[in-house]
C-alpha atoms as a PDB file:
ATOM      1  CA  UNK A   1     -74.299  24.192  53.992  1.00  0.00           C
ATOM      2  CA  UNK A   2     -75.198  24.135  49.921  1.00  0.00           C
ATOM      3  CA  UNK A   3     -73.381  20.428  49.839  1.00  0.00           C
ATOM      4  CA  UNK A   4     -75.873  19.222  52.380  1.00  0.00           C
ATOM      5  CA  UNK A   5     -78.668  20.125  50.334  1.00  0.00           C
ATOM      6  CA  UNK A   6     -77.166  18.501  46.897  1.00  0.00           C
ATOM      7  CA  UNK A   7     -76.288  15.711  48.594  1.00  0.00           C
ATOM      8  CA  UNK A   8     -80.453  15.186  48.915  1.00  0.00           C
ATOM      9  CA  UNK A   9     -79.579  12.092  51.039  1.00  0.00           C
ATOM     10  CA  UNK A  10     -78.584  14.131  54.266  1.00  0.00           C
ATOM     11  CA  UNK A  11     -78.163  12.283  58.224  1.00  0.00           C
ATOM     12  CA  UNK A  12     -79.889  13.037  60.890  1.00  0.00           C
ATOM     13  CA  UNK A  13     -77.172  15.682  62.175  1.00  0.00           C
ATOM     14  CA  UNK A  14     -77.400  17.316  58.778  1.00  0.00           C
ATOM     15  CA  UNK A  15     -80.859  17.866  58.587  1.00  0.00           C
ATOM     16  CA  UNK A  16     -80.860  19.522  62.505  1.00  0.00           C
ATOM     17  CA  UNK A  17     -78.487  21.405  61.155  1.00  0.00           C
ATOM     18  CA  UNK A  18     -80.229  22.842  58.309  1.00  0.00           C
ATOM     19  CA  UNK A  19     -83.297  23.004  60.577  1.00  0.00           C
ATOM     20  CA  UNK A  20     -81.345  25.182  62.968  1.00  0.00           C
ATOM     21  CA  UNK A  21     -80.121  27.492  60.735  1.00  0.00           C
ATOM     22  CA  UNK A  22     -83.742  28.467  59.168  1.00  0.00           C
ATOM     23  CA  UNK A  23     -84.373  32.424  60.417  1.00  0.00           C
ATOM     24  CA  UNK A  24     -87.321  35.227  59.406  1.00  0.00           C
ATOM     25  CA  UNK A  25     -86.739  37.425  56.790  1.00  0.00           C
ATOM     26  CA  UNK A  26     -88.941  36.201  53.707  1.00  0.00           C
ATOM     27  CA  UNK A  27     -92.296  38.875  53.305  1.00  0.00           C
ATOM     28  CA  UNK A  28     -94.400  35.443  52.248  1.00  0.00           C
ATOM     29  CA  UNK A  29     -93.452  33.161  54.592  1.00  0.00           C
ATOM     30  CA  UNK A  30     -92.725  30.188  51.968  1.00  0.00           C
ATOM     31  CA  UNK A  31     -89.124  30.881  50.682  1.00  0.00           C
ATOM     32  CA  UNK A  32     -87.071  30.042  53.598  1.00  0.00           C
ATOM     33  CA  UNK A  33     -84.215  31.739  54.974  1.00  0.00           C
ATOM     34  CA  UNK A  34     -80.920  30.577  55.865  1.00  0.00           C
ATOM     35  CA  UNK A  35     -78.343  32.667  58.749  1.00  0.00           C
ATOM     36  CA  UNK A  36     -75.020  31.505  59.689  1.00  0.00           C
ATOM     37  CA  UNK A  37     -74.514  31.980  63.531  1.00  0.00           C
ATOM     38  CA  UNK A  38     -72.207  34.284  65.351  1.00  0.00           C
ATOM     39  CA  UNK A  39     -71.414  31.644  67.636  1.00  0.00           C
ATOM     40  CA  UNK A  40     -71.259  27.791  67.667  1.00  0.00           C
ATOM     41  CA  UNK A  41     -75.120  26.384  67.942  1.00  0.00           C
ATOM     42  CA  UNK A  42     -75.176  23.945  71.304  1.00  0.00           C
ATOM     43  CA  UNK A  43     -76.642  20.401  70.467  1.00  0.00           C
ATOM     44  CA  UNK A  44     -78.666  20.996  73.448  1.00  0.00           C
ATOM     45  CA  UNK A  45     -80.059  24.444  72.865  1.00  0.00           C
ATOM     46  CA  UNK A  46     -83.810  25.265  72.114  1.00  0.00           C
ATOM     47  CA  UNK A  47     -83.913  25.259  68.300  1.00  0.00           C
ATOM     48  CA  UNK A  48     -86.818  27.767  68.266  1.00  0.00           C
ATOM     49  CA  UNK A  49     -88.534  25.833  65.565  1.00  0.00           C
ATOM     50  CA  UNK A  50     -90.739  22.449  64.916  1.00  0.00           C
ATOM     51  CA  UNK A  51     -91.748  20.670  61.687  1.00  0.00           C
ATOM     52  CA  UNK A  52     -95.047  20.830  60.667  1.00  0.00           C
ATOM     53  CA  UNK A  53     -97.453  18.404  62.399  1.00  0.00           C
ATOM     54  CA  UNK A  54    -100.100  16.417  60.263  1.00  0.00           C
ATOM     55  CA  UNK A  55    -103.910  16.019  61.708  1.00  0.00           C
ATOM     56  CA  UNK A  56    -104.854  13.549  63.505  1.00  0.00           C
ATOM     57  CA  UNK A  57    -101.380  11.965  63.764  1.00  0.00           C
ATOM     58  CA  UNK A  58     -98.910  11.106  66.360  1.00  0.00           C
ATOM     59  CA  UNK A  59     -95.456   8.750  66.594  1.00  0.00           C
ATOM     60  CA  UNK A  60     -94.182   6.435  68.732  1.00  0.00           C
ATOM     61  CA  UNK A  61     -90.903   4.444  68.337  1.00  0.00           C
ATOM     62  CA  UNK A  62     -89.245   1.433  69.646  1.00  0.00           C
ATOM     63  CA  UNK A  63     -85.286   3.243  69.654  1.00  0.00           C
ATOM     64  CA  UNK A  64     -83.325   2.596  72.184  1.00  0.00           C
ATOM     65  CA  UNK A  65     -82.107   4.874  74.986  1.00  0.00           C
ATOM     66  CA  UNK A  66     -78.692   5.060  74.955  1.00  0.00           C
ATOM     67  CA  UNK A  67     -78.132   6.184  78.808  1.00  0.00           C
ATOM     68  CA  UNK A  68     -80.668   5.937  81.847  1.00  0.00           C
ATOM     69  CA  UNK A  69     -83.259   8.785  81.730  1.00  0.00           C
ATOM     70  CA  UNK A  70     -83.194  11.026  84.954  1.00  0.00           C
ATOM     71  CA  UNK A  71     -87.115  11.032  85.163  1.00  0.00           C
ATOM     72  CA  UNK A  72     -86.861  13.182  88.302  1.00  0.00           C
ATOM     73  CA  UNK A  73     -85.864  16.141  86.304  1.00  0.00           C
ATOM     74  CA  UNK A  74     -87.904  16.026  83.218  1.00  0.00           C
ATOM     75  CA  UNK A  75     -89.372  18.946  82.576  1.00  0.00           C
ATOM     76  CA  UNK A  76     -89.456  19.976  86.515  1.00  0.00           C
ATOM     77  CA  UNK A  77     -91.090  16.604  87.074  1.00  0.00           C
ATOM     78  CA  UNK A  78     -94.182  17.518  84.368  1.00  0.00           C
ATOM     79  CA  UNK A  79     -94.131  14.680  82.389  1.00  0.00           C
ATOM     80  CA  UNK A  80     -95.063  10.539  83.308  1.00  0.00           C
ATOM     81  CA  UNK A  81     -92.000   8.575  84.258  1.00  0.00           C
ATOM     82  CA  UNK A  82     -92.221   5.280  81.788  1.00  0.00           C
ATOM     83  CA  UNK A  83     -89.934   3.582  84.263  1.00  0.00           C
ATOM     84  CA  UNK A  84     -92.706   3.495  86.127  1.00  0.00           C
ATOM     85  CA  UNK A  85     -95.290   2.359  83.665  1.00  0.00           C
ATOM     86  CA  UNK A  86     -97.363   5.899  84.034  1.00  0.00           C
ATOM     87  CA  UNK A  87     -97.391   6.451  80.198  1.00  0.00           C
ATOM     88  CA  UNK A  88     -96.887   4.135  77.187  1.00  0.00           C
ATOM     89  CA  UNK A  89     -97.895   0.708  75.998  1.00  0.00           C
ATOM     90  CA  UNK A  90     -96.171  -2.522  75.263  1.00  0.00           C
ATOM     91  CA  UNK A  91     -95.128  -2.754  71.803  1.00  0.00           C
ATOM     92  CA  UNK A  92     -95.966  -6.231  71.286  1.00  0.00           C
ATOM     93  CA  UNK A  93     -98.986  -7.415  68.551  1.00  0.00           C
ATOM     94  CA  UNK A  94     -98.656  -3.932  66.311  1.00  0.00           C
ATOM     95  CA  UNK A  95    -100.927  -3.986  63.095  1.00  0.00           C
ATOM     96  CA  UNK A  96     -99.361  -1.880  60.332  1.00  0.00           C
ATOM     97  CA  UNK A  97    -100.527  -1.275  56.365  1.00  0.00           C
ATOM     98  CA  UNK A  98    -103.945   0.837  57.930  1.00  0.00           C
ATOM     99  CA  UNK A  99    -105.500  -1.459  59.481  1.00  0.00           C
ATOM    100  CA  UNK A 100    -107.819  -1.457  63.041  1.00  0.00           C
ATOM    101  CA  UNK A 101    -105.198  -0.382  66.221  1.00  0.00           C
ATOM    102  CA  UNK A 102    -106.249  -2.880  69.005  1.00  0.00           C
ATOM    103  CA  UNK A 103    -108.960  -1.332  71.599  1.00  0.00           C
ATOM    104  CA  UNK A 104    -106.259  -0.200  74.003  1.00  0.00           C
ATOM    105  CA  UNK A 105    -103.232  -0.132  71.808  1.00  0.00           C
ATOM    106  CA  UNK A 106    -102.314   3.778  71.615  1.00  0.00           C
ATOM    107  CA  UNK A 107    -104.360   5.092  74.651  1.00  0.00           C
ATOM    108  CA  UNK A 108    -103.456   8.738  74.529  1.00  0.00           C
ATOM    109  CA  UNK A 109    -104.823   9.224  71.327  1.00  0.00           C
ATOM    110  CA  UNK A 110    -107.451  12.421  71.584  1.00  0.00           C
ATOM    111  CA  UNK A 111    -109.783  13.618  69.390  1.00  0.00           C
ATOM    112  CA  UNK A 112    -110.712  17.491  69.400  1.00  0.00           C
ATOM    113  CA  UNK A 113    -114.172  18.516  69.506  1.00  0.00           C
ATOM    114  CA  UNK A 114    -115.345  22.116  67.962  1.00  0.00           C
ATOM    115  CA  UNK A 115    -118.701  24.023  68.122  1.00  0.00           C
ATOM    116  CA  UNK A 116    -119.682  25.910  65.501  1.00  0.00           C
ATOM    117  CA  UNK A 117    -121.906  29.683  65.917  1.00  0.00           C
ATOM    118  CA  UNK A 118    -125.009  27.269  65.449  1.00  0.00           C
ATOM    119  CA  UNK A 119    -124.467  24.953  68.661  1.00  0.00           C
ATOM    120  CA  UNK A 120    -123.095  22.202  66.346  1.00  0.00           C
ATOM    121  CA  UNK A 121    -120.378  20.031  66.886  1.00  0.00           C
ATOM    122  CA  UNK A 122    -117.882  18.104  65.186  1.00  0.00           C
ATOM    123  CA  UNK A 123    -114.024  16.483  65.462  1.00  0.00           C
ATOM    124  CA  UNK A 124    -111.987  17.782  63.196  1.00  0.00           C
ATOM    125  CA  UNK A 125    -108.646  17.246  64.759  1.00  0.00           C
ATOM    126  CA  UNK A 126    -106.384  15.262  66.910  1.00  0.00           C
ATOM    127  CA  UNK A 127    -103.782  15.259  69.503  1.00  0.00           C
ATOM    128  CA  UNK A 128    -101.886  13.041  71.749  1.00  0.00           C
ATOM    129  CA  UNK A 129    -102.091  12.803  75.956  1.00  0.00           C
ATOM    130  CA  UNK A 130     -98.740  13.947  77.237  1.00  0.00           C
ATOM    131  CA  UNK A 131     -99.900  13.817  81.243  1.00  0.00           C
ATOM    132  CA  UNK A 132    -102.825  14.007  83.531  1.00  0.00           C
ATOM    133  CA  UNK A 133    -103.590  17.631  82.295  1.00  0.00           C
ATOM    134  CA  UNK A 134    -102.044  18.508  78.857  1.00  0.00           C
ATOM    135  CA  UNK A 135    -102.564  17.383  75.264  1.00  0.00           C
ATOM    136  CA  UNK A 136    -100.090  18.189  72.113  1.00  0.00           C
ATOM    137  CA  UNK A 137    -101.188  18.864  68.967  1.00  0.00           C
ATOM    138  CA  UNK A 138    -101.287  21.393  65.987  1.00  0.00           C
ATOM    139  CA  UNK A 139    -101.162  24.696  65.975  1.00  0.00           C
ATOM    140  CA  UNK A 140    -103.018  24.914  63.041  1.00  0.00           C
ATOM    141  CA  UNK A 141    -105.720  22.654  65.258  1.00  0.00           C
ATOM    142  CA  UNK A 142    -106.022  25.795  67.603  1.00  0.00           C
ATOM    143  CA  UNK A 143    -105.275  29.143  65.268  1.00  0.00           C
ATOM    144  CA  UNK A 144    -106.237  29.764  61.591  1.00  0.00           C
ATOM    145  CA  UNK A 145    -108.630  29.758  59.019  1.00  0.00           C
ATOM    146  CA  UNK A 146    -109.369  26.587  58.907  1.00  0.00           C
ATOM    147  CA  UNK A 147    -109.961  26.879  62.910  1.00  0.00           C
ATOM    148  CA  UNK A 148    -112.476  29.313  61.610  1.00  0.00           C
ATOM    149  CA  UNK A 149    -114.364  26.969  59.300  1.00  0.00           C
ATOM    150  CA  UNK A 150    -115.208  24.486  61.853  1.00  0.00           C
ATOM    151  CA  UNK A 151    -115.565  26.660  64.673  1.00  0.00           C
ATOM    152  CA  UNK A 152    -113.940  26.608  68.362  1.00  0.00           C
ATOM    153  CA  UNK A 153    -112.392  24.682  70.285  1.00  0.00           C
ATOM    154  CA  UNK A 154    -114.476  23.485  73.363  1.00  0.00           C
ATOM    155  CA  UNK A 155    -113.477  19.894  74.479  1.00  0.00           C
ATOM    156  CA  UNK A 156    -110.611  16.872  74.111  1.00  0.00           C
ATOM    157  CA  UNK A 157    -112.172  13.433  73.635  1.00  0.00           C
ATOM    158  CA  UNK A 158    -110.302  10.574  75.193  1.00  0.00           C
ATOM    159  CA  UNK A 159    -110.641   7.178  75.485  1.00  0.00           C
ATOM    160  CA  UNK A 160    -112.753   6.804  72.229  1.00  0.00           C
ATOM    161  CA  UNK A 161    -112.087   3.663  69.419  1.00  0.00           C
ATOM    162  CA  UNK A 162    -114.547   3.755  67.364  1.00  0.00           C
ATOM    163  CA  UNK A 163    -116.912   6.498  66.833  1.00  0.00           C
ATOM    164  CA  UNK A 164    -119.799   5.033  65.192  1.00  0.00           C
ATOM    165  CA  UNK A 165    -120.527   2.937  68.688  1.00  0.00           C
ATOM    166  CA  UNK A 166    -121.578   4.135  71.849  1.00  0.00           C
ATOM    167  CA  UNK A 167    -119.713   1.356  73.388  1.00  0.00           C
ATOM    168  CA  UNK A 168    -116.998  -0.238  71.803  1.00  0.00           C
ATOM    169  CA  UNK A 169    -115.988  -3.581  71.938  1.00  0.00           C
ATOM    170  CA  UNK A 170    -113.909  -6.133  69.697  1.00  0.00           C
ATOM    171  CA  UNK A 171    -113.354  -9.627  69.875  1.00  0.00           C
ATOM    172  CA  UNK A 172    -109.935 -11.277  70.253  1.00  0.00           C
ATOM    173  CA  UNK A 173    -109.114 -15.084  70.506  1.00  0.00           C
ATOM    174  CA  UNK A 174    -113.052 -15.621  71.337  1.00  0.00           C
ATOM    175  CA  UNK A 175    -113.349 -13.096  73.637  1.00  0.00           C
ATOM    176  CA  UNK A 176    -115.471 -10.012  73.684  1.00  0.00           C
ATOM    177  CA  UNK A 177    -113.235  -7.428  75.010  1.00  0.00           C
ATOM    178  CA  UNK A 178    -115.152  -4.030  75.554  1.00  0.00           C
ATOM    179  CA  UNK A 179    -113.895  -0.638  76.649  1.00  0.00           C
ATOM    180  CA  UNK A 180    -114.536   2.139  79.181  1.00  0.00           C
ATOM    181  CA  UNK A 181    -116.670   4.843  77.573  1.00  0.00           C
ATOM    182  CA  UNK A 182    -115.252   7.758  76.362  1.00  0.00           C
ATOM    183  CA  UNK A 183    -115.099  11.100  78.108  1.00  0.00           C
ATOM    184  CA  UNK A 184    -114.831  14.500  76.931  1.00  0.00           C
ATOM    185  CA  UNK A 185    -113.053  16.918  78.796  1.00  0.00           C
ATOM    186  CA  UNK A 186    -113.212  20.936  78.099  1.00  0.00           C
ATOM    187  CA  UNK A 187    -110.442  22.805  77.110  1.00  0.00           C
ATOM    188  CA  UNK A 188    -109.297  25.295  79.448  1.00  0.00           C
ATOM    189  CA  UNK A 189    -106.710  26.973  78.048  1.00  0.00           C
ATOM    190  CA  UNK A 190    -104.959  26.729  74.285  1.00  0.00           C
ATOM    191  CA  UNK A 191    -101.108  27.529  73.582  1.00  0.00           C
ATOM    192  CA  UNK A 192    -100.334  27.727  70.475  1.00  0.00           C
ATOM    193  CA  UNK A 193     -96.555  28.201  69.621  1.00  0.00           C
ATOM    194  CA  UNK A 194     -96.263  31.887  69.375  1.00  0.00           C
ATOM    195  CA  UNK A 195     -94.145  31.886  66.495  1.00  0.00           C
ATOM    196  CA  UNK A 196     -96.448  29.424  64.282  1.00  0.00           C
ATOM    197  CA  UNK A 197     -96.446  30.781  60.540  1.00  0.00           C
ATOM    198  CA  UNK A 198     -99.434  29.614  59.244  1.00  0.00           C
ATOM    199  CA  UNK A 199     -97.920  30.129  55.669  1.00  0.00           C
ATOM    200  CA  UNK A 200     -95.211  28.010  55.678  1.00  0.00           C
ATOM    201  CA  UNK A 201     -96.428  25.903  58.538  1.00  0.00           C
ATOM    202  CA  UNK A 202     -93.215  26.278  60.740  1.00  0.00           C
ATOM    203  CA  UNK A 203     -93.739  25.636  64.744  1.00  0.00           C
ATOM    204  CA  UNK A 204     -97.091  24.221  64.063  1.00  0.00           C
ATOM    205  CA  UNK A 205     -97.347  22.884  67.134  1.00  0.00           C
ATOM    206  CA  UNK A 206     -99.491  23.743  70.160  1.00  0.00           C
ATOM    207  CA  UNK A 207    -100.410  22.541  73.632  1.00  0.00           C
ATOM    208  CA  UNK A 208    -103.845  21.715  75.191  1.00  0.00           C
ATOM    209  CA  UNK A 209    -104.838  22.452  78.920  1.00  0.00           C
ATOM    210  CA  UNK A 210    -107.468  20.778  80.344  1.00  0.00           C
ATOM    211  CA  UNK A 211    -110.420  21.805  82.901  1.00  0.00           C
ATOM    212  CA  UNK A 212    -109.317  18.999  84.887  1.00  0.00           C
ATOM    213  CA  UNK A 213    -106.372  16.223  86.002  1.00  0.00           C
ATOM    214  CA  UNK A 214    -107.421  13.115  83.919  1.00  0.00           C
ATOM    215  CA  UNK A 215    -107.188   9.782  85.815  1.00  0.00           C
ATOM    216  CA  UNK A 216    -105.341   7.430  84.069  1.00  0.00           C
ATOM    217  CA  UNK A 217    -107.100   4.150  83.202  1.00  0.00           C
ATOM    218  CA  UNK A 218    -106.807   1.043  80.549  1.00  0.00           C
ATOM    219  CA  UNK A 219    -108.098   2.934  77.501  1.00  0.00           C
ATOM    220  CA  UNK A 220    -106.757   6.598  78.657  1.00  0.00           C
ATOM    221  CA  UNK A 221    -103.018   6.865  79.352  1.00  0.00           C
ATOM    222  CA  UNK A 222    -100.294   9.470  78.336  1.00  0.00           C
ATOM    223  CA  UNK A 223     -97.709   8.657  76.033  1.00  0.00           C
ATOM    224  CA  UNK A 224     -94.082   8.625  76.753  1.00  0.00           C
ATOM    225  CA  UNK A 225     -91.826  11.436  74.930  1.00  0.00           C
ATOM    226  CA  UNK A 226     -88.235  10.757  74.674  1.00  0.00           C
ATOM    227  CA  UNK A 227     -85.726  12.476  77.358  1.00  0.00           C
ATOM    228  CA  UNK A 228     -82.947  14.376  76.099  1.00  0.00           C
ATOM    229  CA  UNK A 229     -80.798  11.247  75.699  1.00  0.00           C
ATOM    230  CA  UNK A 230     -82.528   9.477  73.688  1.00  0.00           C
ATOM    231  CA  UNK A 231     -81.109   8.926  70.779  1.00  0.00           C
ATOM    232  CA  UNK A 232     -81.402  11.527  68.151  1.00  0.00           C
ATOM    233  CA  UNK A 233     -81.158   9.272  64.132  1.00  0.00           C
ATOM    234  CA  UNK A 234     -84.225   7.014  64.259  1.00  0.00           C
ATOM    235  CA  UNK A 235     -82.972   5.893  60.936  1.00  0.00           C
ATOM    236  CA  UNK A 236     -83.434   1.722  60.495  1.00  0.00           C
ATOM    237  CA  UNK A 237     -86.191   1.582  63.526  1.00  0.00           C
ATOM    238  CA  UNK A 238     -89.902   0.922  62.883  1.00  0.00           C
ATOM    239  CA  UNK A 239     -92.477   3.627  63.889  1.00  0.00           C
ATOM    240  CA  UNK A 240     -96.292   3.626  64.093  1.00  0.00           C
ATOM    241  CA  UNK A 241     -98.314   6.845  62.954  1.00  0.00           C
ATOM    242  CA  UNK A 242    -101.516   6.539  64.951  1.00  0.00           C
ATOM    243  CA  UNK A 243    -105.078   7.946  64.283  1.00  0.00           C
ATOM    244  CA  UNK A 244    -108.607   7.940  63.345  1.00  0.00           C
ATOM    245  CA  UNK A 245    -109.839   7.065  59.813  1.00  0.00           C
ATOM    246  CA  UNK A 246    -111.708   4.697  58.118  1.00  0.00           C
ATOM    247  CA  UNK A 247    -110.520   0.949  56.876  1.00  0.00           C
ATOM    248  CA  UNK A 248    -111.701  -1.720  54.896  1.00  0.00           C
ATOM    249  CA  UNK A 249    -112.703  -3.196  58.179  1.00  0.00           C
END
């Protein structure tokens, strides 16, 4: 295990490995500590922990799927089947280096909205549509001080481009192409992972439930998450880290 972490340069399998073998023990939550199993770790078992998700970001990948996915089972049927086209987008015309997404290029991106003890709102967070009724994001989004600062959670904005328009529209190859309007949808019910340190940011991950089913249109879908096969070193394959921020636009 110490020759994986001099090698610095570790594969994909290496660095599951490490991840897998991180345990509770440190009083401060930043030193991290390291336990050698009793038994040999399954590839496929629940590795208890998550890295640490940024705000307001989310990834999507063009890898490959090695075998077909068996959409019928996936998580008891919870999740959209992309065979099917019920999450996703095509990957075709991405615009890297920062610059303006197209209006209906990543259309499970959500914003979260939070109301302060003075009636005022604000986003101050993101999150990603994962089906009609769900939305992923941060733990640290949900619990924590910083939670605190800004205030609660109330709603999930979805559908939304650009924030300083009530409608937005852009214009592509002489055409004015404009969007649905947004819609913000209350939170019913927040899940944060229940072992999220908020120290050393492990399992900062949490899950949104909505008031309501969302109906999925143009500008609001769910993304696709990758089934079990999938394959697990995305090393050599472009990804896009979507969110909301300003540009020189």
């Amino acid at each position: 295990m110490l020759s994986f972490y001099d090698d610095q340069i570790m594969t994909w399998e290496e660095r599951d490995f490490l991840t897998r073998s991180f345990c509770t023990g440190s009083t401060s939550g930043r030193q991290p500590y390291v336990c050698c199993p009793d038994r040999k770790i399954d590839n496929e078992e629940d590795a208890g922990t998550t890295k640490a998700v940024p705000v307001l970001t989310s990834v999507q990948t063009s890898a490959d799927i090695d075998t077909p996915i068996e959409n019928e089972n996936r998580f008891g049927g919870l999740l959209p089947d992309p065979t099917k086209n019920e999450c996703g987008v095509s990957v075709n015309d991405r615009i890297l280096g920062g610059k303006n997404a197209d209006i209906d290029e990543f259309p499970w991106l959500a914003m979260l909205q939070y109301e302060n003890d003075r009636g005022e709102r604000q986003f101050s967070c993101g999150g990603s549509l994962v089906n009609n009724r769900y939305v992923l994001s941060a733990a640290h989004c949900v619990v924590g001080e910083a939670v605190k600062r800004v205030g609660n959670l109330v709603s999930v904005r979805l559908g939304e481009y650009d924030t300083t328009t009530e409608i937005d529209c852009i214009t592509k190859d002489g055409e004015l192409i404009c969007a649905d309007s947004p819609i913000d949808v209350p939170v019913e019910e927040k899940l944060a992972h229940p072992e999220y340190n908020e120290k050393s940011m492990l399992n900062d991950i949490a899950l949104l439930r909505l008031d309501r089913d969302v109906e999925p249109t143009a500008f609001i879908k769910p993304v696709c998450l990758p089934s079990s096969n999938f394959k697990n070193s995305l090393a050599g394959d472009f990804t896009f880290v979507t969110g909301f921020g300003r540009t020189l636009e």
